[in-house]
N, C-alpha and C. Protein backbone atom coordinates (compact mmCIF):
# COMPACT_ATOMS: atom_id res chain seq x y z
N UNK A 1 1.68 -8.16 -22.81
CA UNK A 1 2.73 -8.82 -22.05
C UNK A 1 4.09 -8.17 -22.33
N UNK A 2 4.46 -7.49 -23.70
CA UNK A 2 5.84 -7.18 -23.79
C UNK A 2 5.72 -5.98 -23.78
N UNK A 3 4.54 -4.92 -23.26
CA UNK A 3 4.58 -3.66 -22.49
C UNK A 3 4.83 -3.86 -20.85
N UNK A 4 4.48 -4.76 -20.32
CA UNK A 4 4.84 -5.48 -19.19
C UNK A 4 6.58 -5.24 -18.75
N UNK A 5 6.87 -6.28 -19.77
CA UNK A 5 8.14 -6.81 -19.92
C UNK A 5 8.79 -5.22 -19.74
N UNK A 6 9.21 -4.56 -20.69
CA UNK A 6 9.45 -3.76 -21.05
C UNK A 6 9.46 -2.43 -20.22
N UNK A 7 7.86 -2.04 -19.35
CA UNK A 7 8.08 -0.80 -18.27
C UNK A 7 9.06 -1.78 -17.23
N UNK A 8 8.77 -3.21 -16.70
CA UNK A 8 9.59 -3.69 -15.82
C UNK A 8 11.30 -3.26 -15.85
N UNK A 9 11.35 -3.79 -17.30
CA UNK A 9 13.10 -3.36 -17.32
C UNK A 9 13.14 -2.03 -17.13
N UNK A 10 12.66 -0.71 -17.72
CA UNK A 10 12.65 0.49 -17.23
C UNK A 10 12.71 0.81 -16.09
N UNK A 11 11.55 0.61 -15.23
CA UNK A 11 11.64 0.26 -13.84
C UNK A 11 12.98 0.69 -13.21
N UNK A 12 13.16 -1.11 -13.52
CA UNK A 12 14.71 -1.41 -13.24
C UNK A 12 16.05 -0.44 -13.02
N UNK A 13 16.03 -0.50 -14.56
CA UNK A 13 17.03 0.74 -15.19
C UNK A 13 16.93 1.79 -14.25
N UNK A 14 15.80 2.44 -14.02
CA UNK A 14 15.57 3.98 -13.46
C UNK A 14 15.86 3.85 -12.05
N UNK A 15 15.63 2.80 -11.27
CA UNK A 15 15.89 2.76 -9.69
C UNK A 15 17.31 2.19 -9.72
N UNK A 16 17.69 1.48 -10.64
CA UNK A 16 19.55 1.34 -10.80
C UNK A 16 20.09 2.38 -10.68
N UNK A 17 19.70 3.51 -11.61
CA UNK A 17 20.42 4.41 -11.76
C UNK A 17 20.36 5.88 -10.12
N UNK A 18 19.17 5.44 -10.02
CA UNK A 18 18.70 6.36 -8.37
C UNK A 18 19.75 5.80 -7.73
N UNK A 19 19.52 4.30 -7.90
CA UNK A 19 20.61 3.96 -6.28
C UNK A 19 21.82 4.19 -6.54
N UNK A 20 22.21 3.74 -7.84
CA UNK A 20 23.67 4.53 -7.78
C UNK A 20 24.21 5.94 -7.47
N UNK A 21 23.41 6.86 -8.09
CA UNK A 21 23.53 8.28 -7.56
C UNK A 21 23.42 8.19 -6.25
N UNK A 22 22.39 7.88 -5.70
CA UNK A 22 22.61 7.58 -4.06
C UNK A 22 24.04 7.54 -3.49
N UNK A 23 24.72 6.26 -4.20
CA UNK A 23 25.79 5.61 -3.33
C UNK A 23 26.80 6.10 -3.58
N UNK A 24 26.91 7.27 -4.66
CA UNK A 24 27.92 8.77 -4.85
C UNK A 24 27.65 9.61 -4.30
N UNK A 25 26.67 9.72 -4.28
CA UNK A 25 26.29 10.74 -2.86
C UNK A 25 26.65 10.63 -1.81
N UNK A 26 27.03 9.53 -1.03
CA UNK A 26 26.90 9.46 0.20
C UNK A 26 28.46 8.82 0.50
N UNK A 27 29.21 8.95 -0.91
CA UNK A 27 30.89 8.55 -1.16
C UNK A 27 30.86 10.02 -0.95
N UNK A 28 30.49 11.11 -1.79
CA UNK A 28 31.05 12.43 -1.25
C UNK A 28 30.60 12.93 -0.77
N UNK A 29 29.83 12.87 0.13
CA UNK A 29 29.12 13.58 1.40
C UNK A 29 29.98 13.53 2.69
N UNK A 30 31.53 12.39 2.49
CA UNK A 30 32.02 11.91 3.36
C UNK A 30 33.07 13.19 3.51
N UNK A 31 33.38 13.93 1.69
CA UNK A 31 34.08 14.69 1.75
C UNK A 31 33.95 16.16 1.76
N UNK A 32 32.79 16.04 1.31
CA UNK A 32 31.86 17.70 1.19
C UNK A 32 30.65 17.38 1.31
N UNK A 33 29.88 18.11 2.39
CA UNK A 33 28.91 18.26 3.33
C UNK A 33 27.31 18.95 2.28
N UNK A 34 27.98 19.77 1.33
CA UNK A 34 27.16 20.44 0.56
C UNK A 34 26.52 20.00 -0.31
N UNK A 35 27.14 19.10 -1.14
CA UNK A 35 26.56 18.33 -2.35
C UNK A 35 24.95 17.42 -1.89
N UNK A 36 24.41 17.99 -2.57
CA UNK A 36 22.81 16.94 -2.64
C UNK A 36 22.63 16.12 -3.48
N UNK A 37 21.66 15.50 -3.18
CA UNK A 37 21.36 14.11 -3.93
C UNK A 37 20.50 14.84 -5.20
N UNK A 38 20.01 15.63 -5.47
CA UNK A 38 19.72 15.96 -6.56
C UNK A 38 20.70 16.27 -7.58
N UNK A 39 21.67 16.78 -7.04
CA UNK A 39 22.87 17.37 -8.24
C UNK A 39 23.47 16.07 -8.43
N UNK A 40 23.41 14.87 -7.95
CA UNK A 40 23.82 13.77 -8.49
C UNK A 40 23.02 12.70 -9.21
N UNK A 41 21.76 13.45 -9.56
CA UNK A 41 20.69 12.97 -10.51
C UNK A 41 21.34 13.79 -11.88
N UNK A 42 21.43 14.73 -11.90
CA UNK A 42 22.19 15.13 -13.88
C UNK A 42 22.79 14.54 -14.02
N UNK A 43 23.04 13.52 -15.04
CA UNK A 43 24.14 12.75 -16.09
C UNK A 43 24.78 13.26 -16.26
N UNK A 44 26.22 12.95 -16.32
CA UNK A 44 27.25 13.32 -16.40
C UNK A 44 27.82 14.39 -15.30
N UNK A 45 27.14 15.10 -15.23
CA UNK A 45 27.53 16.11 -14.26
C UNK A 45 27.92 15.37 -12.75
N UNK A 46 27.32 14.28 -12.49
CA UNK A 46 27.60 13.25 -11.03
C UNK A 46 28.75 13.26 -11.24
N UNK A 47 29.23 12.63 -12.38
CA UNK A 47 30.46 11.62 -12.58
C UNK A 47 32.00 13.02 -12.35
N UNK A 48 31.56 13.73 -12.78
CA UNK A 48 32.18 14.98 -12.33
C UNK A 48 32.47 16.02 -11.43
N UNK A 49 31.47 15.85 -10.70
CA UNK A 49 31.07 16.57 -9.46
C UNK A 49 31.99 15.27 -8.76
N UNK A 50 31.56 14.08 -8.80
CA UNK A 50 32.23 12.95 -7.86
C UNK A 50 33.74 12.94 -8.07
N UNK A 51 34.60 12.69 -9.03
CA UNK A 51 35.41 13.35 -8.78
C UNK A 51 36.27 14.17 -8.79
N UNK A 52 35.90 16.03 -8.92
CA UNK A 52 35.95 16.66 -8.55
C UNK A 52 35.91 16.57 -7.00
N UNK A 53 35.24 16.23 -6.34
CA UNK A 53 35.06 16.49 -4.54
C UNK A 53 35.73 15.30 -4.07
N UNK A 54 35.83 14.15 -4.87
CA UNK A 54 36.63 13.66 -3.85
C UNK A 54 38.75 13.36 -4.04
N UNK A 55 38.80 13.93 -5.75
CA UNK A 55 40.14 13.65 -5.48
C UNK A 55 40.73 14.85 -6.46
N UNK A 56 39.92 15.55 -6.26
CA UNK A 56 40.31 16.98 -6.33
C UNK A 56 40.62 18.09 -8.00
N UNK A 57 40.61 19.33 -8.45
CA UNK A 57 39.98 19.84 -9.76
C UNK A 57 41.08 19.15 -10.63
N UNK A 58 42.48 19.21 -10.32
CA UNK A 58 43.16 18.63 -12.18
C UNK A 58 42.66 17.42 -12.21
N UNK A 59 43.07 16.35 -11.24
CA UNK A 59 42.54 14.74 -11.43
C UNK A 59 41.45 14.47 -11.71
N UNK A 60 40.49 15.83 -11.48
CA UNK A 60 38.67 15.14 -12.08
C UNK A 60 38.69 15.36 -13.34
N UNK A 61 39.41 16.08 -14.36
CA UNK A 61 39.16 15.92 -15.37
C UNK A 61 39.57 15.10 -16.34
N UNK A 62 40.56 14.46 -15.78
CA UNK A 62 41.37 13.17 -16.57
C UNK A 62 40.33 12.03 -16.06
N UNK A 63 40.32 11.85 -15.02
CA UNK A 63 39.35 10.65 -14.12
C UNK A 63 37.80 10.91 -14.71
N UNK A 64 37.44 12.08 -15.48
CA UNK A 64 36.00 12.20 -15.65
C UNK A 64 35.92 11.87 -17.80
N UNK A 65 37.00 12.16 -17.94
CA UNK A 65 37.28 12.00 -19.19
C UNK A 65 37.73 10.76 -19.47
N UNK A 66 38.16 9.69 -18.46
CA UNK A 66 38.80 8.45 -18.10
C UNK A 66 37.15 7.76 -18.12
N UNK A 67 36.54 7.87 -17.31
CA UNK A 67 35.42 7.12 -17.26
C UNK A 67 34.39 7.20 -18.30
N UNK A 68 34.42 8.03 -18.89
CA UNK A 68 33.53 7.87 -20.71
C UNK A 68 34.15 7.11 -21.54
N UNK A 69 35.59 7.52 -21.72
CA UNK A 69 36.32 6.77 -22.50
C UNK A 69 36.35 4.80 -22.06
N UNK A 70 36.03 4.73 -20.40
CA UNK A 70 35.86 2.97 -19.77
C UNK A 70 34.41 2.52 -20.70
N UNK A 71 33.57 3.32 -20.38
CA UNK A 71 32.26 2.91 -20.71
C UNK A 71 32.26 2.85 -22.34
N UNK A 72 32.71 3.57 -22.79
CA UNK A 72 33.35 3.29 -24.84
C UNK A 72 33.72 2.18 -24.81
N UNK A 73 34.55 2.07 -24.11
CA UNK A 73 35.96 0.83 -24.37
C UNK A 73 34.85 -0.51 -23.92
N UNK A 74 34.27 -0.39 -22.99
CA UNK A 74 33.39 -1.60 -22.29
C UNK A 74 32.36 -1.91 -23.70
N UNK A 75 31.79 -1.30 -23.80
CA UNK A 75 30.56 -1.28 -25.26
C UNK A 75 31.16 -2.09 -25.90
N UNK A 76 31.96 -1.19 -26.90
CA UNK A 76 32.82 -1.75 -27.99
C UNK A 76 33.10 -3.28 -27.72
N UNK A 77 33.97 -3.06 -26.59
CA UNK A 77 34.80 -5.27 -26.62
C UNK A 77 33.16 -5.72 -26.24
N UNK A 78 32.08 -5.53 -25.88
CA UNK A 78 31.59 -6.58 -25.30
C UNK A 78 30.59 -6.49 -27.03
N UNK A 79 30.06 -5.09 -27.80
CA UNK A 79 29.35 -5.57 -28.50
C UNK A 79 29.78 -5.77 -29.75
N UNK A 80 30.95 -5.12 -30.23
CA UNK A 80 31.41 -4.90 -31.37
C UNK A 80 32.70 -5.74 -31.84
N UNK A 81 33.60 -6.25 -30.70
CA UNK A 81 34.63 -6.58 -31.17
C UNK A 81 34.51 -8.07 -31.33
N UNK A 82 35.06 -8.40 -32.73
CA UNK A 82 34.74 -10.04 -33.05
C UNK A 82 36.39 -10.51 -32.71
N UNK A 83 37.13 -10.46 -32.92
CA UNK A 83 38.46 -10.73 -32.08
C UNK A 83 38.68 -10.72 -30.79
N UNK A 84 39.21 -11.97 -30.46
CA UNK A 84 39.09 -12.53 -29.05
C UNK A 84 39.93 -11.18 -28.18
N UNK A 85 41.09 -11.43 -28.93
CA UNK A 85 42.58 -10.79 -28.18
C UNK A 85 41.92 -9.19 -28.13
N UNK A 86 41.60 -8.68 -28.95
CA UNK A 86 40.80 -7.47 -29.23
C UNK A 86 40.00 -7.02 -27.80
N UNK A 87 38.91 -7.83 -28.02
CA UNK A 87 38.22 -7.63 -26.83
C UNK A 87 38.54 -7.70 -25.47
N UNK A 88 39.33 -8.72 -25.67
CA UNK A 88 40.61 -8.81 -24.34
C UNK A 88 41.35 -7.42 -23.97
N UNK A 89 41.78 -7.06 -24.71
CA UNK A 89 42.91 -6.03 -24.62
C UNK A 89 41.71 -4.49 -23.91
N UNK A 90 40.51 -4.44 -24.73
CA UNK A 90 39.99 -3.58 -25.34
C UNK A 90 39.05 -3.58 -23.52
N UNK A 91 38.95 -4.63 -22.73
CA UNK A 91 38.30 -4.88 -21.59
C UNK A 91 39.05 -4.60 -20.25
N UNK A 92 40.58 -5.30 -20.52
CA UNK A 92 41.60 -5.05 -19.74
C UNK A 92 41.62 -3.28 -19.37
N UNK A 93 42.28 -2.99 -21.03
CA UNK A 93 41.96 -0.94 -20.57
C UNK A 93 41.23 -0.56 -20.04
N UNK A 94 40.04 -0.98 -20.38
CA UNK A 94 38.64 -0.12 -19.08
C UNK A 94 38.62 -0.30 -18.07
N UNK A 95 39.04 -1.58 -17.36
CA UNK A 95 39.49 -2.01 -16.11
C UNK A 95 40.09 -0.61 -15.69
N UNK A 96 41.26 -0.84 -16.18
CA UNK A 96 42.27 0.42 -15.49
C UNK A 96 42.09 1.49 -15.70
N UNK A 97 41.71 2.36 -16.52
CA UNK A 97 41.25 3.14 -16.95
C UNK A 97 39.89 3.77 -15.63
N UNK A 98 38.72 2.81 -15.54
CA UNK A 98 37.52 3.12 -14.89
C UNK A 98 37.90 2.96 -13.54
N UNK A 99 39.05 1.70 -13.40
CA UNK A 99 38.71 1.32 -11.49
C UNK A 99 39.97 2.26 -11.17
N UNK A 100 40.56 2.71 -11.09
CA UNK A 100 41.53 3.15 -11.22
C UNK A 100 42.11 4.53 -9.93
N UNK A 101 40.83 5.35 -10.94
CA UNK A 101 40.10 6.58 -9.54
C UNK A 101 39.44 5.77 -8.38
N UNK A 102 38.76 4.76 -8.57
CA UNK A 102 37.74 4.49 -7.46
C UNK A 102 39.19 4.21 -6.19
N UNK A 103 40.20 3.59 -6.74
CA UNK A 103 41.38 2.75 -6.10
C UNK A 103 41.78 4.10 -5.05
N UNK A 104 42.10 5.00 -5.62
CA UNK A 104 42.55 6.39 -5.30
C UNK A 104 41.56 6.64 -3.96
N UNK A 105 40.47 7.27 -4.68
CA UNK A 105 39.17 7.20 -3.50
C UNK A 105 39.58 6.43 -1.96
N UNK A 106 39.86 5.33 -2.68
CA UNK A 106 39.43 4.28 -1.54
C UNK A 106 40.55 4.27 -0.35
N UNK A 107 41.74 4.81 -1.00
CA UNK A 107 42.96 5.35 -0.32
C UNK A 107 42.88 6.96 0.25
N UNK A 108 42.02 7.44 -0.11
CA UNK A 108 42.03 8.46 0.80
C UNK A 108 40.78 8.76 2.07
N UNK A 109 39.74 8.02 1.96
CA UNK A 109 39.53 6.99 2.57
C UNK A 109 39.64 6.41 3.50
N UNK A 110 41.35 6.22 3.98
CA UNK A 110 42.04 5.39 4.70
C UNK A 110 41.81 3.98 4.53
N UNK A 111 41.79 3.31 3.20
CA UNK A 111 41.55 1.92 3.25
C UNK A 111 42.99 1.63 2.70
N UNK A 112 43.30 0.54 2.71
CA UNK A 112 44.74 0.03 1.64
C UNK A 112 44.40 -0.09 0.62
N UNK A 113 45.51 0.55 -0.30
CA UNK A 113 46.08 0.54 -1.46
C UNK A 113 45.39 -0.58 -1.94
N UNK A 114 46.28 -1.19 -1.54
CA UNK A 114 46.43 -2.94 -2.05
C UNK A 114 45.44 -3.73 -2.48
N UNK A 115 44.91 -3.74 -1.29
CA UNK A 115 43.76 -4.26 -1.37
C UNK A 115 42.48 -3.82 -2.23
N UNK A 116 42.64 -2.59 -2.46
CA UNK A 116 41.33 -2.45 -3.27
C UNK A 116 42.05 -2.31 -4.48
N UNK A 117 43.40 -2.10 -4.91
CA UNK A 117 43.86 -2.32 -6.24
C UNK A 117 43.42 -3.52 -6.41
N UNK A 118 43.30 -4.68 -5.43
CA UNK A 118 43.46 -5.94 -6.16
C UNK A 118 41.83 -6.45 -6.42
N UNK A 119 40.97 -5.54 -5.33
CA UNK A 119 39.49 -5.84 -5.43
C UNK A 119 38.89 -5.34 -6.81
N UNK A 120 39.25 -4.28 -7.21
CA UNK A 120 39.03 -2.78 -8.15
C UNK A 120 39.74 -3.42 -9.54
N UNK A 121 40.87 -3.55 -9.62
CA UNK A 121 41.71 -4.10 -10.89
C UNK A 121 42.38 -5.00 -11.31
N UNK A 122 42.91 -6.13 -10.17
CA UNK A 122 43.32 -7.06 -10.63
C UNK A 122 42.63 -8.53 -11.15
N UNK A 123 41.69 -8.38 -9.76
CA UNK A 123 40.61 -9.26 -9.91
C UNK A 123 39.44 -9.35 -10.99
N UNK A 124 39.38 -8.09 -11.76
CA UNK A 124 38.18 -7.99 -12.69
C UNK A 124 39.54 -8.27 -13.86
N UNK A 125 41.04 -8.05 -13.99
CA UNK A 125 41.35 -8.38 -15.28
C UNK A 125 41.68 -9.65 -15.17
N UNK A 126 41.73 -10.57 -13.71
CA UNK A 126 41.67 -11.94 -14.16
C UNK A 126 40.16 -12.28 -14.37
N UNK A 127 39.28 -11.74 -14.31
CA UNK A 127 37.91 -12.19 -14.61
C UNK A 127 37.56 -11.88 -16.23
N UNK A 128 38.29 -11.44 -16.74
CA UNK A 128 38.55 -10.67 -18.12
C UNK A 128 39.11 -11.91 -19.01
N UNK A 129 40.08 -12.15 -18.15
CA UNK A 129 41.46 -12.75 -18.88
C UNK A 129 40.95 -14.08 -19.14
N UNK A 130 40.17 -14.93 -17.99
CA UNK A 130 39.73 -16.24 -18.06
C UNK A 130 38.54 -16.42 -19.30
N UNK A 131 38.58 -17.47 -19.54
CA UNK A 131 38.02 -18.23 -20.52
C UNK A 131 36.47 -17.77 -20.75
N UNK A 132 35.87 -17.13 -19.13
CA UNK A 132 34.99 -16.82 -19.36
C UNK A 132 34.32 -15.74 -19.72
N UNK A 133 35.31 -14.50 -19.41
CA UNK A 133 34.81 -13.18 -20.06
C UNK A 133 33.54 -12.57 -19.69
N UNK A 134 33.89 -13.23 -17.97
CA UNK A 134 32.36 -12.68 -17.90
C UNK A 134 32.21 -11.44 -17.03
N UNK A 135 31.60 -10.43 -17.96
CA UNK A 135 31.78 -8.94 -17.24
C UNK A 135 30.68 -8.53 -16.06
N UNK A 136 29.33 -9.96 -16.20
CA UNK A 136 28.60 -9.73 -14.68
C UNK A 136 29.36 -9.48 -13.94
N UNK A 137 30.27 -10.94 -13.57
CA UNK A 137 31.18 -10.18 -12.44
C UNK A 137 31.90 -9.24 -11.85
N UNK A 138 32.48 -8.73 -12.74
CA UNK A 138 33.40 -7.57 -12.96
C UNK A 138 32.59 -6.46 -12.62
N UNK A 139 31.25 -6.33 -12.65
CA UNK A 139 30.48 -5.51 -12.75
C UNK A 139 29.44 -5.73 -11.42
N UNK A 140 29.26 -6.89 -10.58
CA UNK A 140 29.26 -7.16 -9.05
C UNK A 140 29.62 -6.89 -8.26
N UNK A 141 31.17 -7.07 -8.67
CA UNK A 141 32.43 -6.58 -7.55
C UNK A 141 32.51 -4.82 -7.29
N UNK A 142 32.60 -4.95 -8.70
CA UNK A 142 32.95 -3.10 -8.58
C UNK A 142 31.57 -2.60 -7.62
N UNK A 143 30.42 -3.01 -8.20
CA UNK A 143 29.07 -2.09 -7.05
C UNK A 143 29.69 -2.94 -5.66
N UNK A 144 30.06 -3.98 -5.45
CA UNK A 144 29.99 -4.55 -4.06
C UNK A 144 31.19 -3.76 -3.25
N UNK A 145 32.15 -3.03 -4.22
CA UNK A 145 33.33 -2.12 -3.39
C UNK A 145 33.05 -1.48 -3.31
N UNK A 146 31.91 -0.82 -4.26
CA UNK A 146 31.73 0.74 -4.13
C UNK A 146 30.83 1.16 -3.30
N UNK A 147 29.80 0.13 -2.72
CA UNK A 147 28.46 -0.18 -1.74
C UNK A 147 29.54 0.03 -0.36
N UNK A 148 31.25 -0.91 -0.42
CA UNK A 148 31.60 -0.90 0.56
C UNK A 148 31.48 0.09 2.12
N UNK A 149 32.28 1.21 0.04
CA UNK A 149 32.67 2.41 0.68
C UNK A 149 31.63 3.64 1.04
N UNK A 150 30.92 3.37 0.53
CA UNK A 150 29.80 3.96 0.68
C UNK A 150 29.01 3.90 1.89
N UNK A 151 29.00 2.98 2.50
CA UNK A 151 28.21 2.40 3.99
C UNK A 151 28.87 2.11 5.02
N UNK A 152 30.57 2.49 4.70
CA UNK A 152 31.14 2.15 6.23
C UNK A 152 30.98 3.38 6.85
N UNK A 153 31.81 3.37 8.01
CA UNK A 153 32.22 4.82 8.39
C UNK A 153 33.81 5.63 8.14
N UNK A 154 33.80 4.98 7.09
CA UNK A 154 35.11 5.89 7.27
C UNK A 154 35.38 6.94 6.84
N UNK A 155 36.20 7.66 6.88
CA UNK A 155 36.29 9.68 6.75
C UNK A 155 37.50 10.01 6.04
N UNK A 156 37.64 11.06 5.42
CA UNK A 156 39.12 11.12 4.78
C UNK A 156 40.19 11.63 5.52
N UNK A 157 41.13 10.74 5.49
CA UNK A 157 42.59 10.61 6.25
C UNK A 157 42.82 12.59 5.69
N UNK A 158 42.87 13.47 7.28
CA UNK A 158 43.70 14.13 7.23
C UNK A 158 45.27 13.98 7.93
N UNK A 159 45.89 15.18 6.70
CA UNK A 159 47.42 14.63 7.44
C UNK A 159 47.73 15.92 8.01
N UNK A 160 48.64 15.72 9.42
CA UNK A 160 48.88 16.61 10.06
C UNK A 160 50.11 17.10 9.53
N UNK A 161 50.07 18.26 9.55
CA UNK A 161 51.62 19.69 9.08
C UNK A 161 52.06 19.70 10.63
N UNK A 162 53.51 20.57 10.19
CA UNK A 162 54.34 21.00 11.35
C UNK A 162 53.07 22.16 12.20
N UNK A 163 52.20 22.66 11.62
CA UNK A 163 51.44 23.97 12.78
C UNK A 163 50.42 22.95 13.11
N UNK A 164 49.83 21.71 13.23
CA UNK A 164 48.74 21.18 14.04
C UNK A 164 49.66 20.49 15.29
């Protein structure tokens, strides 16, 4: 029964992680035509390649070095830190830190600012901030924005120069 248990969660885990590569794939497929769904199966290398292609070579390396450092920061407050304020503080940063690029993304894009600042970061640090600390959510929302963008149609806002 708890070999059961156990390939199930694997399972899980392994088609989580497919569909997510999927749904980066098909975030920068919007911006470069070339990238395959296989090169967004290597670890780490996705998270880099993603953004790299979509918000371009200096910002992917802060934004790719930004998102290891979210997923540290997330670990830590949720498994390690026994101080409330700690974990608070320590949850808040990854917020901004991780949603941060996606916000960017989502603005070039052509979506508002605003709005996905407030879908992306404000809303997960009042979900942080409240009593309940509960990072399911935080962690709902973000796939449910990032599913957004992933499945509409929208294309990246070019801007026209004085020669078009």
């Amino acid at each position: 029964m708890l070999t059961l248990i156990i390939f199930a969660f694997l399972a899980f885990i392994i088609g989580y992680i497919a569909f997510y590569c999927y749904i980066l794939c098909r975030i920068i497929r919007k911006f470069d035509n070339t990238v395959t769904y296989r090169e967004m199966l290597i670890p780490f290398w996705n998270i880099y390649l993603f953004y790299k292609t979509t918000l371009g070579r200096p910002l992917a390396y802060y934004c790719f070095w930004g998102s290891l450092i979210y997923a540290i920061l997330c670990y830590i407050s949720i498994r390690y830190a026994d101080d409330e304020i700690l974990k608070l503080a320590l949850g808040l940063l990854g917020t901004l830190i991780g949603n941060t690029p996606k916000v960017l993304i989502a603005e070039k894009l052509g979506k508002n600012f605003w709005l996905y600042f407030a879908l992306l970061v404000a809303v997960p640090a009042l979900l942080i901030i409240l009593p309940l600390n509960n990072y399911g959510l935080v962690f709902l929302l973000d796939i449910a924005v990032i599913m957004k963008l992933a499945f509409d149609s929208s294309t990246p806002e070019t801007h026209l120069t004085a020669d078009n």
